[in-house]
C-alpha atoms as a PDB file:
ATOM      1  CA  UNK A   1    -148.550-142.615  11.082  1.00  0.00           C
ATOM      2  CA  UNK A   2    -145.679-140.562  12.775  1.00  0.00           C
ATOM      3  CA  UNK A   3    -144.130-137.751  10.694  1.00  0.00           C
ATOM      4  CA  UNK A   4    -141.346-138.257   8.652  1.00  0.00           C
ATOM      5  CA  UNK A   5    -139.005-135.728  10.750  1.00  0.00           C
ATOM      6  CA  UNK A   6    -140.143-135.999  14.501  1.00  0.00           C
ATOM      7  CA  UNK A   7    -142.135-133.365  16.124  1.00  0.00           C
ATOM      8  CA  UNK A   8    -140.800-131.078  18.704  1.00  0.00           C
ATOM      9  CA  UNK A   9    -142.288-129.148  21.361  1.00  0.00           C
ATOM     10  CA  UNK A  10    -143.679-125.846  20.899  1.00  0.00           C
ATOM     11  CA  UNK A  11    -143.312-124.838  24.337  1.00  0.00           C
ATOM     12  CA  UNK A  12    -140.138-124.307  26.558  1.00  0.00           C
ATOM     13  CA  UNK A  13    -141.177-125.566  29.960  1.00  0.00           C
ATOM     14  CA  UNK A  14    -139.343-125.924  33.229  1.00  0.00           C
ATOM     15  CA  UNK A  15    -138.318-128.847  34.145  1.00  0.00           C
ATOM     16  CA  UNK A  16    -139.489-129.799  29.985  1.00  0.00           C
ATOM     17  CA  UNK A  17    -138.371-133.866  29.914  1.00  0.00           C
ATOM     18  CA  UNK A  18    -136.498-133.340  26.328  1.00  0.00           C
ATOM     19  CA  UNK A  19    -132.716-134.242  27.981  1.00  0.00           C
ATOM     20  CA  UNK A  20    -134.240-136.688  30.616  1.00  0.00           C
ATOM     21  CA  UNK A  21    -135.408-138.655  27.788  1.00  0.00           C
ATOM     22  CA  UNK A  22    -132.732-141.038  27.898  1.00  0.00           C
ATOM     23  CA  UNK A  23    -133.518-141.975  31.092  1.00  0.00           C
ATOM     24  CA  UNK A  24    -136.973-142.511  30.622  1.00  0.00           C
ATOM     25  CA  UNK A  25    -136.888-144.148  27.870  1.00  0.00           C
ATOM     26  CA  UNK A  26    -135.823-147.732  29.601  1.00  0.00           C
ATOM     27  CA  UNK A  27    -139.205-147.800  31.222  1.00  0.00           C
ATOM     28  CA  UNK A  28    -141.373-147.298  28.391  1.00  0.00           C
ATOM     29  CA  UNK A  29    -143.262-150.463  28.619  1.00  0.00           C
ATOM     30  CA  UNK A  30    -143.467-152.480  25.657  1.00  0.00           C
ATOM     31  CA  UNK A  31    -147.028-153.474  25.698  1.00  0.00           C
ATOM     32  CA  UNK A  32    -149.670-151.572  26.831  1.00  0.00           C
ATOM     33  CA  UNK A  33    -153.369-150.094  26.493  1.00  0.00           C
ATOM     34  CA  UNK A  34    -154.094-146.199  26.750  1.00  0.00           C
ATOM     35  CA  UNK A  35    -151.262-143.750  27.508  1.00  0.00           C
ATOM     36  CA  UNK A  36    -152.074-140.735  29.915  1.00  0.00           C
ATOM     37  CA  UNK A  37    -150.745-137.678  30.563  1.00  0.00           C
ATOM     38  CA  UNK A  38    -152.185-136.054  33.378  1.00  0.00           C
ATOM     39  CA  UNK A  39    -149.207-132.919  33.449  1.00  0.00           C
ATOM     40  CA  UNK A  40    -149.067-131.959  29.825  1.00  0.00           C
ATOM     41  CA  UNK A  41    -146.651-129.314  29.960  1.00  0.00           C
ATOM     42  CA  UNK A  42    -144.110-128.972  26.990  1.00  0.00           C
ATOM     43  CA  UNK A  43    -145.497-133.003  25.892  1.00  0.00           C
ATOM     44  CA  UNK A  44    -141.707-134.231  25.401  1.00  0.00           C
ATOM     45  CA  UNK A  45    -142.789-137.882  26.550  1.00  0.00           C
ATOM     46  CA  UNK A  46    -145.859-137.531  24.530  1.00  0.00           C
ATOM     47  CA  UNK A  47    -143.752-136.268  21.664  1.00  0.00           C
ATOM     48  CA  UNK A  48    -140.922-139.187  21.747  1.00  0.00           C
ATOM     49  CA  UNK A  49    -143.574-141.725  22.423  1.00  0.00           C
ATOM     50  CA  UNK A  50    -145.534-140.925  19.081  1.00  0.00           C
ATOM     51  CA  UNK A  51    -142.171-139.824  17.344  1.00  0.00           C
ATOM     52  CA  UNK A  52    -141.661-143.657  17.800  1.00  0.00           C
ATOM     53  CA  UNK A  53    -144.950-145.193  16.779  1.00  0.00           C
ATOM     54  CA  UNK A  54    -145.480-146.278  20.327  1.00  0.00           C
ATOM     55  CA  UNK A  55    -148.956-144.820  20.020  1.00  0.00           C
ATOM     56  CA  UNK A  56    -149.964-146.160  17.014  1.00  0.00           C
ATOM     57  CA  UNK A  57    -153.584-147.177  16.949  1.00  0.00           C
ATOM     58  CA  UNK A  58    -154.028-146.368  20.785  1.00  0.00           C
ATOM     59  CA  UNK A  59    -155.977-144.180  22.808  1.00  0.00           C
ATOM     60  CA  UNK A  60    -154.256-141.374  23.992  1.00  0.00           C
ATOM     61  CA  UNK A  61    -155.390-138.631  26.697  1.00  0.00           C
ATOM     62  CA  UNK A  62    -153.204-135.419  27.534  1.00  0.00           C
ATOM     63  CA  UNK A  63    -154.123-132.785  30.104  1.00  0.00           C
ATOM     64  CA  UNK A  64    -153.047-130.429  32.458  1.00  0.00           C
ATOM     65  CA  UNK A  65    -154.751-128.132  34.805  1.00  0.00           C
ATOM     66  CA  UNK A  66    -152.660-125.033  33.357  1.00  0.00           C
ATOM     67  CA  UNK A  67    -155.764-124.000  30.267  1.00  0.00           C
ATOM     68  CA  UNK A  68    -153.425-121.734  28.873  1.00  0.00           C
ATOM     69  CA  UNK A  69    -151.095-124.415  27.940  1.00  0.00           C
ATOM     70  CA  UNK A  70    -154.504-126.560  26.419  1.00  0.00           C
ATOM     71  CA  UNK A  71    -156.047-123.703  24.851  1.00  0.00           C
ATOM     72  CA  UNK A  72    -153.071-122.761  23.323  1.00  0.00           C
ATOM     73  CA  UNK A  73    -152.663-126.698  22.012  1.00  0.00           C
ATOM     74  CA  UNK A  74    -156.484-126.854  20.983  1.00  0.00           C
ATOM     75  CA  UNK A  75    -155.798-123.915  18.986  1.00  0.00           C
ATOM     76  CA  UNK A  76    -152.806-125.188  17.313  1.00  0.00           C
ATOM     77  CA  UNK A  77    -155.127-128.091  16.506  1.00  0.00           C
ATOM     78  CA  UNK A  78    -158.325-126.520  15.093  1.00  0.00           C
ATOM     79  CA  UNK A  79    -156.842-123.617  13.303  1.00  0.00           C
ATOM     80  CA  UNK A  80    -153.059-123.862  13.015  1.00  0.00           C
ATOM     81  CA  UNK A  81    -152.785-121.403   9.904  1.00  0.00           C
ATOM     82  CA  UNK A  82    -154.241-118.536  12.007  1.00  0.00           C
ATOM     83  CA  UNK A  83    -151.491-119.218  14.834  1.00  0.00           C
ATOM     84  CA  UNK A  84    -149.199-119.103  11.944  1.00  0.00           C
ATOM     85  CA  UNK A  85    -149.740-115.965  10.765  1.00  0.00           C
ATOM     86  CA  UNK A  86    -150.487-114.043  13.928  1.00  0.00           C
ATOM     87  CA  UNK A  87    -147.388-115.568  15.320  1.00  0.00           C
ATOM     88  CA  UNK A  88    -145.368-114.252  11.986  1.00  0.00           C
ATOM     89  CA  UNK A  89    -146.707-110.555  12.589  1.00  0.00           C
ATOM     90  CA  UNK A  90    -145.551-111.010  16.400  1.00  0.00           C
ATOM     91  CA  UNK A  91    -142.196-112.372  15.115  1.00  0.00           C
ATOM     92  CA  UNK A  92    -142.022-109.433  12.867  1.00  0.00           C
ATOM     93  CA  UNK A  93    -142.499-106.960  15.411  1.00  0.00           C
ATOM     94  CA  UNK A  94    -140.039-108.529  17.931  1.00  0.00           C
ATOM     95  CA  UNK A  95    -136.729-108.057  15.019  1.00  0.00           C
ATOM     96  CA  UNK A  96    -138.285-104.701  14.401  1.00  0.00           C
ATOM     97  CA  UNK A  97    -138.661-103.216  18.308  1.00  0.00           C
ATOM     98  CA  UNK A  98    -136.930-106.482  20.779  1.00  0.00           C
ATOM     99  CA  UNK A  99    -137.962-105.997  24.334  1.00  0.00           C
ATOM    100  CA  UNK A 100    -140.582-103.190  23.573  1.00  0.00           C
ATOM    101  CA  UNK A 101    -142.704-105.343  21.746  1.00  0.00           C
ATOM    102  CA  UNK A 102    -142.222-108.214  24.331  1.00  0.00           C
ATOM    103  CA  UNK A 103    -143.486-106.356  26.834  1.00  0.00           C
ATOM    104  CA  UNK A 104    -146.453-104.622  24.624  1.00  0.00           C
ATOM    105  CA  UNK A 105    -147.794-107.907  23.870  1.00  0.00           C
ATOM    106  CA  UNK A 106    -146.958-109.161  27.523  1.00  0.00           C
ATOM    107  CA  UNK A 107    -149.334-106.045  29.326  1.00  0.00           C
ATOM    108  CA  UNK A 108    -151.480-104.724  26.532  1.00  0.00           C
ATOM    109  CA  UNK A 109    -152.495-107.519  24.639  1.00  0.00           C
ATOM    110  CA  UNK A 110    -151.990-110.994  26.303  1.00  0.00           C
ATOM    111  CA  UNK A 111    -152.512-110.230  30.023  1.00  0.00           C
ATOM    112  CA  UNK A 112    -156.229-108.266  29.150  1.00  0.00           C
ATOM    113  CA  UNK A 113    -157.069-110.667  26.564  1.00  0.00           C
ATOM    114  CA  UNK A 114    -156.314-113.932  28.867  1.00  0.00           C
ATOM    115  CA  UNK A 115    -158.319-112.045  31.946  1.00  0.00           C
ATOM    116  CA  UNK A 116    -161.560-111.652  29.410  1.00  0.00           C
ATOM    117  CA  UNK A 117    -160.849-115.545  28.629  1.00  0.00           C
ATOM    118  CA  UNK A 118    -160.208-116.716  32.059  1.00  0.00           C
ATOM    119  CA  UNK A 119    -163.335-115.212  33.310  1.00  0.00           C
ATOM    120  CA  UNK A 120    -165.521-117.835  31.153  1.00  0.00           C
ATOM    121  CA  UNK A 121    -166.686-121.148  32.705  1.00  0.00           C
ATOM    122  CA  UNK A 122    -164.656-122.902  29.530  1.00  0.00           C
ATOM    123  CA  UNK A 123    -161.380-120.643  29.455  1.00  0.00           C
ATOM    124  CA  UNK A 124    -159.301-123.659  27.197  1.00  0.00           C
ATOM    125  CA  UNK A 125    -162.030-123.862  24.741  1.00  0.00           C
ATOM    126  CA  UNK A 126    -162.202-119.818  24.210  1.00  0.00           C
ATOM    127  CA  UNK A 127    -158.356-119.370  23.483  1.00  0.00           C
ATOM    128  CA  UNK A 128    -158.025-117.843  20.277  1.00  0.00           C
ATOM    129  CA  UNK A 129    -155.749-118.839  17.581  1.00  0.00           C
ATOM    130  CA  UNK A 130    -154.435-114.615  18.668  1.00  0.00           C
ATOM    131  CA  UNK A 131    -153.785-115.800  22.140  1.00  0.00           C
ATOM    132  CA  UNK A 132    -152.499-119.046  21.204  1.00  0.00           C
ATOM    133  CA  UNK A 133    -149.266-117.058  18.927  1.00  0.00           C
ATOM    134  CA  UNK A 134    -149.015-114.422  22.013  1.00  0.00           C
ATOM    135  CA  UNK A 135    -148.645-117.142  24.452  1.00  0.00           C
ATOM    136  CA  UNK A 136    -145.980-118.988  22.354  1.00  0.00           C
ATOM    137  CA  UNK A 137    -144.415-115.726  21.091  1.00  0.00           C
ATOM    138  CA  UNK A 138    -144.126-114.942  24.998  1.00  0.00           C
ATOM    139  CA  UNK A 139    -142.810-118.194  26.215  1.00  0.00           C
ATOM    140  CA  UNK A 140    -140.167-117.980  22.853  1.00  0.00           C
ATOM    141  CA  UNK A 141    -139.185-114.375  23.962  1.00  0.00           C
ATOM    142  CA  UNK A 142    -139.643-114.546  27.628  1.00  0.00           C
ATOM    143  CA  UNK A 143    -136.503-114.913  30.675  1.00  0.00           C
ATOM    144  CA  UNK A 144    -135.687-118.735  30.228  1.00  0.00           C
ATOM    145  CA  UNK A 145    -139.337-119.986  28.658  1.00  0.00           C
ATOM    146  CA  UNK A 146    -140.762-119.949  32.018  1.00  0.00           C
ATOM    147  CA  UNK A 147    -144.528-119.474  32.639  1.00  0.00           C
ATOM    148  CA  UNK A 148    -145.329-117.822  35.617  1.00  0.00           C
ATOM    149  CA  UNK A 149    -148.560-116.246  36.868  1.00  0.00           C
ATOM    150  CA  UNK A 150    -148.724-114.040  40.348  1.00  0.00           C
ATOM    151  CA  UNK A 151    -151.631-114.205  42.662  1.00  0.00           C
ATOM    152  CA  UNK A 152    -154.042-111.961  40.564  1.00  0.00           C
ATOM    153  CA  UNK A 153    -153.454-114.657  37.658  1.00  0.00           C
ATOM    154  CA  UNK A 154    -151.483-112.101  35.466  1.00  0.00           C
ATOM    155  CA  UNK A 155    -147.775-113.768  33.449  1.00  0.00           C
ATOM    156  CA  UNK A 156    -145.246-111.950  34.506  1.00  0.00           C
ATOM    157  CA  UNK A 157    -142.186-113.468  33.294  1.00  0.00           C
ATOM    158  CA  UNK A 158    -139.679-110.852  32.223  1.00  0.00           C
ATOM    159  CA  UNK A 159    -138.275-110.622  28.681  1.00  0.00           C
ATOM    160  CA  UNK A 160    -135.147-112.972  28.020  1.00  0.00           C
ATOM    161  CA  UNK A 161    -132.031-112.021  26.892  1.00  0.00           C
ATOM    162  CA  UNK A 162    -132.262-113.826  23.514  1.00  0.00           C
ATOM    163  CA  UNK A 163    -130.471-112.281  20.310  1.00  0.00           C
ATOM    164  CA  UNK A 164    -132.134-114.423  17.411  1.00  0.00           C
ATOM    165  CA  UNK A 165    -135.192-116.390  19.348  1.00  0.00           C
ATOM    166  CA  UNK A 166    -137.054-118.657  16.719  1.00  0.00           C
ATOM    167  CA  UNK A 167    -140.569-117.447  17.061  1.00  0.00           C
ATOM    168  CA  UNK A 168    -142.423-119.056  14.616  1.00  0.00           C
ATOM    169  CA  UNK A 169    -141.430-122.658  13.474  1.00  0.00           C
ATOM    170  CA  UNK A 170    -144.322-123.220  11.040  1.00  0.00           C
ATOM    171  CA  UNK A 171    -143.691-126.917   9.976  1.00  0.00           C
ATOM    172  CA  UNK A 172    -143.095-127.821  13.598  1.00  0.00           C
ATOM    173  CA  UNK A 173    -146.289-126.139  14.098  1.00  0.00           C
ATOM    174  CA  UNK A 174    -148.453-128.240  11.324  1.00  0.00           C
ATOM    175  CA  UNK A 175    -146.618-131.164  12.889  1.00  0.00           C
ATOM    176  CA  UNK A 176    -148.144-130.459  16.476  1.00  0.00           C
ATOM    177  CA  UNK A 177    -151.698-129.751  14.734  1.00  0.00           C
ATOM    178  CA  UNK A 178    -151.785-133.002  12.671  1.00  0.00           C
ATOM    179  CA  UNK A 179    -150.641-135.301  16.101  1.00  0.00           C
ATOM    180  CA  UNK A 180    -153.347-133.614  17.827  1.00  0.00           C
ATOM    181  CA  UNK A 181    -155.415-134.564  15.259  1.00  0.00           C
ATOM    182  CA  UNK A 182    -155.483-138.015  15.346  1.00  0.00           C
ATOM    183  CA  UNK A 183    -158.105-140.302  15.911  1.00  0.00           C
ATOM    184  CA  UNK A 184    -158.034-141.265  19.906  1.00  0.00           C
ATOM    185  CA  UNK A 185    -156.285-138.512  20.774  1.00  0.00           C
ATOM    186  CA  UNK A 186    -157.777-135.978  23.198  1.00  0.00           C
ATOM    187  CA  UNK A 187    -156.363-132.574  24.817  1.00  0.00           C
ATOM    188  CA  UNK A 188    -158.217-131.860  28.278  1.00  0.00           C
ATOM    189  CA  UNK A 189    -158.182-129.212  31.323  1.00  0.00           C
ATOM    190  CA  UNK A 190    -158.390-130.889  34.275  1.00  0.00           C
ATOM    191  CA  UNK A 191    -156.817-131.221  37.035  1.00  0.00           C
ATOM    192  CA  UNK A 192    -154.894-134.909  37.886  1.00  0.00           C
ATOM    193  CA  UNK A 193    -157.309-136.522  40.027  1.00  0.00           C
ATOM    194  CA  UNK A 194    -159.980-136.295  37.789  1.00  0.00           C
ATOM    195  CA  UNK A 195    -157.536-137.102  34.344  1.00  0.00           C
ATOM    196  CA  UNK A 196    -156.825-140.551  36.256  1.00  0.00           C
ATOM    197  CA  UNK A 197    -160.248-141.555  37.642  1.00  0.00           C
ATOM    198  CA  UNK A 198    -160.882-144.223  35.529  1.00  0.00           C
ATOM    199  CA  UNK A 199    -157.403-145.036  35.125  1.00  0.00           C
ATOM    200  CA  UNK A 200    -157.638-149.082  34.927  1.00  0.00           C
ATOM    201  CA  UNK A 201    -155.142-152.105  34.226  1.00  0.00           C
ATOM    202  CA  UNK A 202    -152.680-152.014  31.549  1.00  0.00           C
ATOM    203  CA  UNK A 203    -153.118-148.088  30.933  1.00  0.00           C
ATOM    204  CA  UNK A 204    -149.100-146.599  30.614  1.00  0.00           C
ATOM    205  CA  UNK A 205    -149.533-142.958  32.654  1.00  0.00           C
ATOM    206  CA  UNK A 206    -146.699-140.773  32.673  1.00  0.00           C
ATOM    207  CA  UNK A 207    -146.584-138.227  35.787  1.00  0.00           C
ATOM    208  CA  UNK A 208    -144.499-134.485  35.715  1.00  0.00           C
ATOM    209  CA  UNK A 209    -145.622-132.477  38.291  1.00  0.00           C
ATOM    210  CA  UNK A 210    -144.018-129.536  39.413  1.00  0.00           C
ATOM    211  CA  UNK A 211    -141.026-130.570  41.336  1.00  0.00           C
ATOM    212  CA  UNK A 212    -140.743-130.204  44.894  1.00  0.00           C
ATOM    213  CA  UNK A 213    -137.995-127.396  45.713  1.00  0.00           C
ATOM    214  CA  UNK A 214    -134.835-128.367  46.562  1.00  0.00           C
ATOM    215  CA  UNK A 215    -134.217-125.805  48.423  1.00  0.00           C
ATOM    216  CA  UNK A 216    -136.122-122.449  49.971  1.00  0.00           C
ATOM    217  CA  UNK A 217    -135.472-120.546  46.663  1.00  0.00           C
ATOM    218  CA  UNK A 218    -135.575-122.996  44.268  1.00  0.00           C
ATOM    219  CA  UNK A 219    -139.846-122.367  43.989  1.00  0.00           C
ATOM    220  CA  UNK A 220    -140.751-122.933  40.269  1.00  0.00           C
ATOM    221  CA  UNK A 221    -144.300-123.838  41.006  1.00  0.00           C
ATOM    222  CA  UNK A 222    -146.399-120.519  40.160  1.00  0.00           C
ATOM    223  CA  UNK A 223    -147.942-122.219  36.849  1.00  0.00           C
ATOM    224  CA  UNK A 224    -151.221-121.761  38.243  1.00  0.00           C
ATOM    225  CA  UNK A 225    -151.879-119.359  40.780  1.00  0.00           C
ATOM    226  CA  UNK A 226    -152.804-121.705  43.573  1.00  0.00           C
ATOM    227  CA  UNK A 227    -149.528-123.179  43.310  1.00  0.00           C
ATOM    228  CA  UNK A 228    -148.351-127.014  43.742  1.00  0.00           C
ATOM    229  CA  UNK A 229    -147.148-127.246  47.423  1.00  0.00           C
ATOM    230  CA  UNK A 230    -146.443-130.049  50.148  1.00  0.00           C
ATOM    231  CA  UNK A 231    -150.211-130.949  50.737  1.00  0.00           C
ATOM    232  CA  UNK A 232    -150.594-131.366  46.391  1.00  0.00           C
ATOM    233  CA  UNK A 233    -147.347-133.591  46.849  1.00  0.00           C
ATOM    234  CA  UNK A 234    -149.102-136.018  49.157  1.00  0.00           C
ATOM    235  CA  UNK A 235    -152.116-136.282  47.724  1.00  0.00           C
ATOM    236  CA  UNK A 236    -150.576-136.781  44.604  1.00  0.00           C
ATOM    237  CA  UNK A 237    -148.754-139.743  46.429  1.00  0.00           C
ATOM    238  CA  UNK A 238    -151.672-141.155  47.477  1.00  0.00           C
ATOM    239  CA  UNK A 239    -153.130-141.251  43.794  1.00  0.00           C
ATOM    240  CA  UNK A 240    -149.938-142.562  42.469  1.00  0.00           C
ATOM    241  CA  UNK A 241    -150.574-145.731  44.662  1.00  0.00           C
ATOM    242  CA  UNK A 242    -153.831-145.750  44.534  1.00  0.00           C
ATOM    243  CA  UNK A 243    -153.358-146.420  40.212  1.00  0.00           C
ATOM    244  CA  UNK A 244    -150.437-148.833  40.339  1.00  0.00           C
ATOM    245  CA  UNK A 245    -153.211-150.603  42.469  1.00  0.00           C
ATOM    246  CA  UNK A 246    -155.707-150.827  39.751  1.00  0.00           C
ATOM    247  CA  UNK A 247    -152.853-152.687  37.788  1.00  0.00           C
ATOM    248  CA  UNK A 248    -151.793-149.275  35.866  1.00  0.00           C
ATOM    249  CA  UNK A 249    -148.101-148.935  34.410  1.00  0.00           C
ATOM    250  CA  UNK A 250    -146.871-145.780  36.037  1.00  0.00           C
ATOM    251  CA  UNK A 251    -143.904-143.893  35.548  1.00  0.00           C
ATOM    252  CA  UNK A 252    -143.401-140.474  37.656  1.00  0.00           C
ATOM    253  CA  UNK A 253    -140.256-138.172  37.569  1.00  0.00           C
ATOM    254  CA  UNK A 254    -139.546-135.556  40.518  1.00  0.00           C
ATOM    255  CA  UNK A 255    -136.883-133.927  42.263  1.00  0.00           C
ATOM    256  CA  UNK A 256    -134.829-135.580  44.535  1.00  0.00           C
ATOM    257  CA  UNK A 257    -136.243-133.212  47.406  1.00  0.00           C
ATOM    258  CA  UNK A 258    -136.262-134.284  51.343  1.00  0.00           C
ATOM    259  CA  UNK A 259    -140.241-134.390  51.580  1.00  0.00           C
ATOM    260  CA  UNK A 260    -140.476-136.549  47.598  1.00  0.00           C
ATOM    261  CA  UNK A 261    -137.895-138.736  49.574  1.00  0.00           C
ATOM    262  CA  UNK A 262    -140.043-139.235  52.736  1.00  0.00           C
ATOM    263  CA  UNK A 263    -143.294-140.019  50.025  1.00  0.00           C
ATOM    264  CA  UNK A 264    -141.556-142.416  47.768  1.00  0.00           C
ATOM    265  CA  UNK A 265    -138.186-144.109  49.114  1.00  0.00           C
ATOM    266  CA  UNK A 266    -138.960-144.433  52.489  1.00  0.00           C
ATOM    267  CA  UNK A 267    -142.780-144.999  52.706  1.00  0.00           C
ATOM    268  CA  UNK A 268    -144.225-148.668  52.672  1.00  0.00           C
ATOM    269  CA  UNK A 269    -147.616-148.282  50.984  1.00  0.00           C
ATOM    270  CA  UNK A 270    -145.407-147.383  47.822  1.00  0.00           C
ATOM    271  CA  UNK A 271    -143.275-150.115  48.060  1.00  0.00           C
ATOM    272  CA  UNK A 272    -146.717-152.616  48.744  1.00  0.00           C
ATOM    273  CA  UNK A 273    -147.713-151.206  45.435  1.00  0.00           C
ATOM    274  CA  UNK A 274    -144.993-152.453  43.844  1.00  0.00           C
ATOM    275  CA  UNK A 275    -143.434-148.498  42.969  1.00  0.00           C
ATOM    276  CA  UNK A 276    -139.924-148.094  43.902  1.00  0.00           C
ATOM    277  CA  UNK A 277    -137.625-144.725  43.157  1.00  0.00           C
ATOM    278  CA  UNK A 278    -134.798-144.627  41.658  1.00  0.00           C
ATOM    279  CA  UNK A 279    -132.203-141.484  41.018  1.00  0.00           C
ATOM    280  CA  UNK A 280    -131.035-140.647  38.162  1.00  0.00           C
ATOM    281  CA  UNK A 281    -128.834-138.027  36.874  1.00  0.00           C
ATOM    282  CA  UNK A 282    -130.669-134.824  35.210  1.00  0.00           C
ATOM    283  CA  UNK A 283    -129.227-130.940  34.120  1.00  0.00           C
ATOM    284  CA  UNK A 284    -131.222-128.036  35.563  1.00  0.00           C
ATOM    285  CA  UNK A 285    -131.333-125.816  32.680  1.00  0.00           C
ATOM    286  CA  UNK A 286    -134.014-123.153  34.259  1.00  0.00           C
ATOM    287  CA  UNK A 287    -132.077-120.726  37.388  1.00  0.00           C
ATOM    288  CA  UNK A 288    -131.389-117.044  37.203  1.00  0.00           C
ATOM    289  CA  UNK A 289    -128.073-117.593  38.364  1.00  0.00           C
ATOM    290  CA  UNK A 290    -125.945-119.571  36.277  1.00  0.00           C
ATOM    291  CA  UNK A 291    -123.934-120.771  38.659  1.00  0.00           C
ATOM    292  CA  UNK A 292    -127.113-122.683  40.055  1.00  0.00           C
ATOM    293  CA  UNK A 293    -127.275-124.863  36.426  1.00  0.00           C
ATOM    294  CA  UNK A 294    -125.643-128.127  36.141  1.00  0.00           C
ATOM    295  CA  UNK A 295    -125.607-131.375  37.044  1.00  0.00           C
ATOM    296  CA  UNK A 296    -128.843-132.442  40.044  1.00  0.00           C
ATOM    297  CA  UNK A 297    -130.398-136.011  41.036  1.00  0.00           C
ATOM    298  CA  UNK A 298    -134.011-136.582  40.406  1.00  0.00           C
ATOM    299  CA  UNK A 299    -136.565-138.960  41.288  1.00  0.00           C
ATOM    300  CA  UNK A 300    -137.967-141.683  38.972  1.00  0.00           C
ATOM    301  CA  UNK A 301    -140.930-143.721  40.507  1.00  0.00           C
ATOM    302  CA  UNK A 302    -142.119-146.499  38.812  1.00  0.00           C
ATOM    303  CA  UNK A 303    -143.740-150.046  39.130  1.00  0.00           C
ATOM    304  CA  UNK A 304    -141.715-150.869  35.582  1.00  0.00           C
ATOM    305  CA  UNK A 305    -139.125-153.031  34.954  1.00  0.00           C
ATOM    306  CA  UNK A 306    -135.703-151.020  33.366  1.00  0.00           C
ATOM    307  CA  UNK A 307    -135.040-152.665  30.223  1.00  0.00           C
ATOM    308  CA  UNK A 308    -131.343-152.660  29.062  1.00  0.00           C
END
């Protein structure tokens, strides 16, 4: 069953679904098979789906091709009392030294640690419950919870400006553990395509992939170090169709960008699918200018009917 207080994500993410939710919530379907996640990230939808018993006694699969972000939940899982207390030393450092110990983690630690992991043929399955704290003490501590890789694979997000970050939230943390623990759910690396292969009628997917930039400096699509670009956008277009074919329920959020406007509003194989876009009204919280935050229009694509 659901836990009494509702579970929250661990993670900050950009462009994390937590104040969308409201808007999403009119298409949850109320009937419906498996639910699939194909672009993990923070899990918000995941999170308010379950918070709400909506995934009671179903199969559930989550994934995302970033393994840091499924190591670090597959450790939470299996051994969520050694995150705990690695992530309390880490916390206890940060009050002690602030930045310094941000960025000793950041370049001695988690950086050489994650290359040895990465290097395996299985990177989510070797994260350690060590790496797991350092990659959630980082992304607690870190310039606006972004995760951000450069082209050698190394984070390099900067350390925030936060006075009193909460580090280590160890209920919320059980919480997470015990969801992921429940029978039919699984927690996968893969990329999209293969997550959805046998995607099949009746299955509810849920689709947040890195947005399309609306604009030449709005980029916040380094989570993996290939990058989601115009040519990922399409062919993720193509899949999107290709599932509300097989009779799947899908619901996809995206920027309101030029080239997600050509793919979805204006292209008939969506609309033969039966997937139309709608805007909606979302708050960019993640820009290092604050005068860039506020109020944008996003994308909702969907072959759901918007229940009052």
């Amino acid at each position: 069953m659901p836990d009494a207080i509702p579970v929250r994500p661990i993670l900050k993410w950009a462009g994390g679904k937590r104040q969308l939710l409201p808007r999403l919530r009119p298409y949850y379907p109320k009937t419906f098979s498996r639910y699939l996640e194909p672009f993990l990230g923070s899990g918000a939808v995941f999170l308010d789906l379950h918070n709400s018993g909506a995934l009671e006694g179903r199969e559930v699969r989550l994934s995302d091709i970033n393994t840091d972000v499924i190591g670090c939940y597959r450790a939470v899982r299996d051994d969520v009392e050694a995150v705990i207390e690695e992530l309390e030393r880490l916390a206890a450092r940060y009050r002690k030294c602030g930045t310094r110990a941000y960025y000793a983690v950041r370049d001695s630690r988690f950086n050489p640690e994650r290359r040895r992991v990465h290097a395996s043929a299985a990177a989510a399955s070797s994260y350690s419950a060590a790496l797991a704290a350092m990659l959630i003490f980082l992304n607690r501590t870190g310039f606006n919870g972004l995760f951000r890789v450069n082209a050698r694979g190394e984070f390099n997000v900067p350390a925030g400006r936060q006075t009193n970050p909460r580090i280590c939230d160890s209920e919320n943390l059980r919480a997470w553990s015990r969801t992921l623990r429940r029978p039919g759910v699984s927690v996968e690396a893969v990329p999209y395509d293969r997550a959805l292969a046998d995607a099949r009628d009746g299955d509810f997917i849920y689709l947040d992939p890195p947005y399309a930039p609306v604009s030449a400096t709005a980029r916040f699509t380094s989570y993996t170090a290939k990058g989601f670009g115009a040519a990922e956008q399409t062919a993720l277009q193509r899949l999107v169709v290709d599932v509300a074919g097989r009779g799947a329920l899908v619901l996809l959020s995206n920027s309101a960008a030029p080239e997600i406007r050509q793919l979805y509003a204006r292209s008939v194989c969506v609309r033969g699918a039966g997937l139309r876009a709608t805007t909606v009204a979302a708050r960019r919280a993640i820009n290092s200018r604050p005068s860039g935050r506020g109020s944008v229009r996003e994308y909702l694509i969907t072959n759901l009917s918007r229940r009052a």
